[in-house]
Protein backbone atom coordinates (compact mmCIF):
# COMPACT_ATOMS: atom_id res chain seq x y z
CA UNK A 1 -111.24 -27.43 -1.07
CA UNK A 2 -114.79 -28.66 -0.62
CA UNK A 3 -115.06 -30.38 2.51
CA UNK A 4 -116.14 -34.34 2.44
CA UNK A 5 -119.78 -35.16 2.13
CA UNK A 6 -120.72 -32.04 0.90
CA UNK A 7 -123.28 -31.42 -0.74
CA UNK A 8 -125.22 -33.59 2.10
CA UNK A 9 -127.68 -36.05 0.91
CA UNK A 10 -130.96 -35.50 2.44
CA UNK A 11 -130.51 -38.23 4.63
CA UNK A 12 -127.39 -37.22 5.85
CA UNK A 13 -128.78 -33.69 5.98
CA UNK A 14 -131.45 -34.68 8.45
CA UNK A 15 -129.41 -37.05 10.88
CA UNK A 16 -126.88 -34.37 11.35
CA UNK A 17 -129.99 -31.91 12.26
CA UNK A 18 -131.64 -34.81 14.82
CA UNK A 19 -128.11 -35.13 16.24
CA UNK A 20 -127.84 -31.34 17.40
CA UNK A 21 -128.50 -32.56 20.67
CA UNK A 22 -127.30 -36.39 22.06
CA UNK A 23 -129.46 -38.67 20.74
CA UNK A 24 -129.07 -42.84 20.18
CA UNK A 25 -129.56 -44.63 17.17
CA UNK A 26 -133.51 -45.89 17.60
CA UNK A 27 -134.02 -41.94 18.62
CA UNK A 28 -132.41 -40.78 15.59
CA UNK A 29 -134.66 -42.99 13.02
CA UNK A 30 -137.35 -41.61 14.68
CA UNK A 31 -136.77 -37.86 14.95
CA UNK A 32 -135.66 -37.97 11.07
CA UNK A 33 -138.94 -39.61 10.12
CA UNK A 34 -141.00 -37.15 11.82
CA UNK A 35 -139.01 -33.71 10.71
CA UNK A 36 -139.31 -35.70 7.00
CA UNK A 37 -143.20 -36.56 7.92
CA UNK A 38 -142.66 -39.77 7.26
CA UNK A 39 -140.96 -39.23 3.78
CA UNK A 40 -137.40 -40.12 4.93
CA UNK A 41 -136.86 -43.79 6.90
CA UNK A 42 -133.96 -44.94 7.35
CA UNK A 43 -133.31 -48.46 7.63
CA UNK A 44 -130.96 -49.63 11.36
CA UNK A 45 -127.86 -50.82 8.42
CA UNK A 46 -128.48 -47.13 6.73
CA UNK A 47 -128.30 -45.27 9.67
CA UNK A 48 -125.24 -46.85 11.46
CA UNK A 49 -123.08 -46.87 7.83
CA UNK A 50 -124.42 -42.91 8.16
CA UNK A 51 -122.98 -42.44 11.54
CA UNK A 52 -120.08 -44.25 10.93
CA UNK A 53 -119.46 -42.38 7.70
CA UNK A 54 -120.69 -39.02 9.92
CA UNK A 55 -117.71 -39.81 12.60
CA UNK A 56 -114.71 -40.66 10.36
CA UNK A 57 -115.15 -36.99 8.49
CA UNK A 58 -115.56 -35.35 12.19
CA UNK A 59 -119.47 -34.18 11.55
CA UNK A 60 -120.60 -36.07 14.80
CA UNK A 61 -118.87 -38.10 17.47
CA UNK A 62 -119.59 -40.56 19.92
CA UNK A 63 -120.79 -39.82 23.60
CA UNK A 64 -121.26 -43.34 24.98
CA UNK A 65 -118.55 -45.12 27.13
CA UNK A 66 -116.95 -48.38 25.33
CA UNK A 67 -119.29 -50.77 26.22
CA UNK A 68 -122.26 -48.81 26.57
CA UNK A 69 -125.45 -50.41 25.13
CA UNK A 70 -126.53 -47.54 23.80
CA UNK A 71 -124.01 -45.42 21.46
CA UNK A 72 -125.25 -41.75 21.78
CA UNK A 73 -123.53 -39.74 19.27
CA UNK A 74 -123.79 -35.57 19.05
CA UNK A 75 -123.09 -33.14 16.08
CA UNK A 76 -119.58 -31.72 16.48
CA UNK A 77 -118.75 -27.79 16.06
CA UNK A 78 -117.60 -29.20 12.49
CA UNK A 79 -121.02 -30.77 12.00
CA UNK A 80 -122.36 -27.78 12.85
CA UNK A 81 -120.82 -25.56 10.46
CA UNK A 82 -121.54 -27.77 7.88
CA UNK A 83 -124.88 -27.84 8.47
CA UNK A 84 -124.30 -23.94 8.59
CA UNK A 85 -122.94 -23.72 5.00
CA UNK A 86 -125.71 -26.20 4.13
CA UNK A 87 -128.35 -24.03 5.19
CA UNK A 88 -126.87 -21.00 3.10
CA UNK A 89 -126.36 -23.00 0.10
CA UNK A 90 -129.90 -24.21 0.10
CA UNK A 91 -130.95 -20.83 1.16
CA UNK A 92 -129.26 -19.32 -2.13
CA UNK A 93 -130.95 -22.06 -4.34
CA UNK A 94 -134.40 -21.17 -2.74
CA UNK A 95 -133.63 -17.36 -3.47
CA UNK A 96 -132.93 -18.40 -7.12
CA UNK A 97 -136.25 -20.19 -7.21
CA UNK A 98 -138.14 -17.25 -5.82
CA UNK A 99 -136.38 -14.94 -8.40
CA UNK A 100 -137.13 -17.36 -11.34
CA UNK A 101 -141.00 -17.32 -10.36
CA UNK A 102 -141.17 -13.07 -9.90
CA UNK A 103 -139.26 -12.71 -13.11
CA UNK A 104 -142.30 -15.37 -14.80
CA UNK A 105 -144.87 -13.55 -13.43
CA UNK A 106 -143.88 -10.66 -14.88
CA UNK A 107 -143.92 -11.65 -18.52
């Protein structure tokens, strides 16, 4: 069974790649509009419906205290290996690409 979320949505796809290491919500819309450059930004309402969304499925969880101003969340080992299976499906698709164009070239 295919796991929940999956394929990610680019968004998704890039908070669970900021969130590799502990990181708060401001951080987070930052570091995903600069690995986008500046094509992805996400909204505060987006990104905490995307974190919420993240932690129910068990991609990230929450490092902060209760209470804690600042709610610092951190990909889980789950998060990681989606991002894992991400990266080879995307990899394959890319490979497919790259086939397509040598097989054009040569007619």
């Amino acid at each position: 069974m295919r796991p929940k979320l999956v394929p990610l949505s680019e968004t998704m796809h890039l908070i669970l790649l900021a969130l590799r290491t502990p990181l708060h919500g401001y951080r987070i819309m930052q570091l995903v509009s600069e690995m986008s450059q500046g094509e992805v930004n996400i909204a505060a309402g987006t990104l905490y419906g995307a974190l919420e969304n993240l932690k129910k499925h068990g991609y990230i969880e929450l490092l902060s205290e209760p209470g804690e101003r600042k709610k610092v969340y951190q990909t889980t080992t789950l998060g990681e290996e989606i991002l894992k299976k991400e990266n080879e499906r995307l990899n394959h698709i890319i490979a497919l690409y790259e086939k397509g164009a040598e097989e054009d070239e040569g007619i």
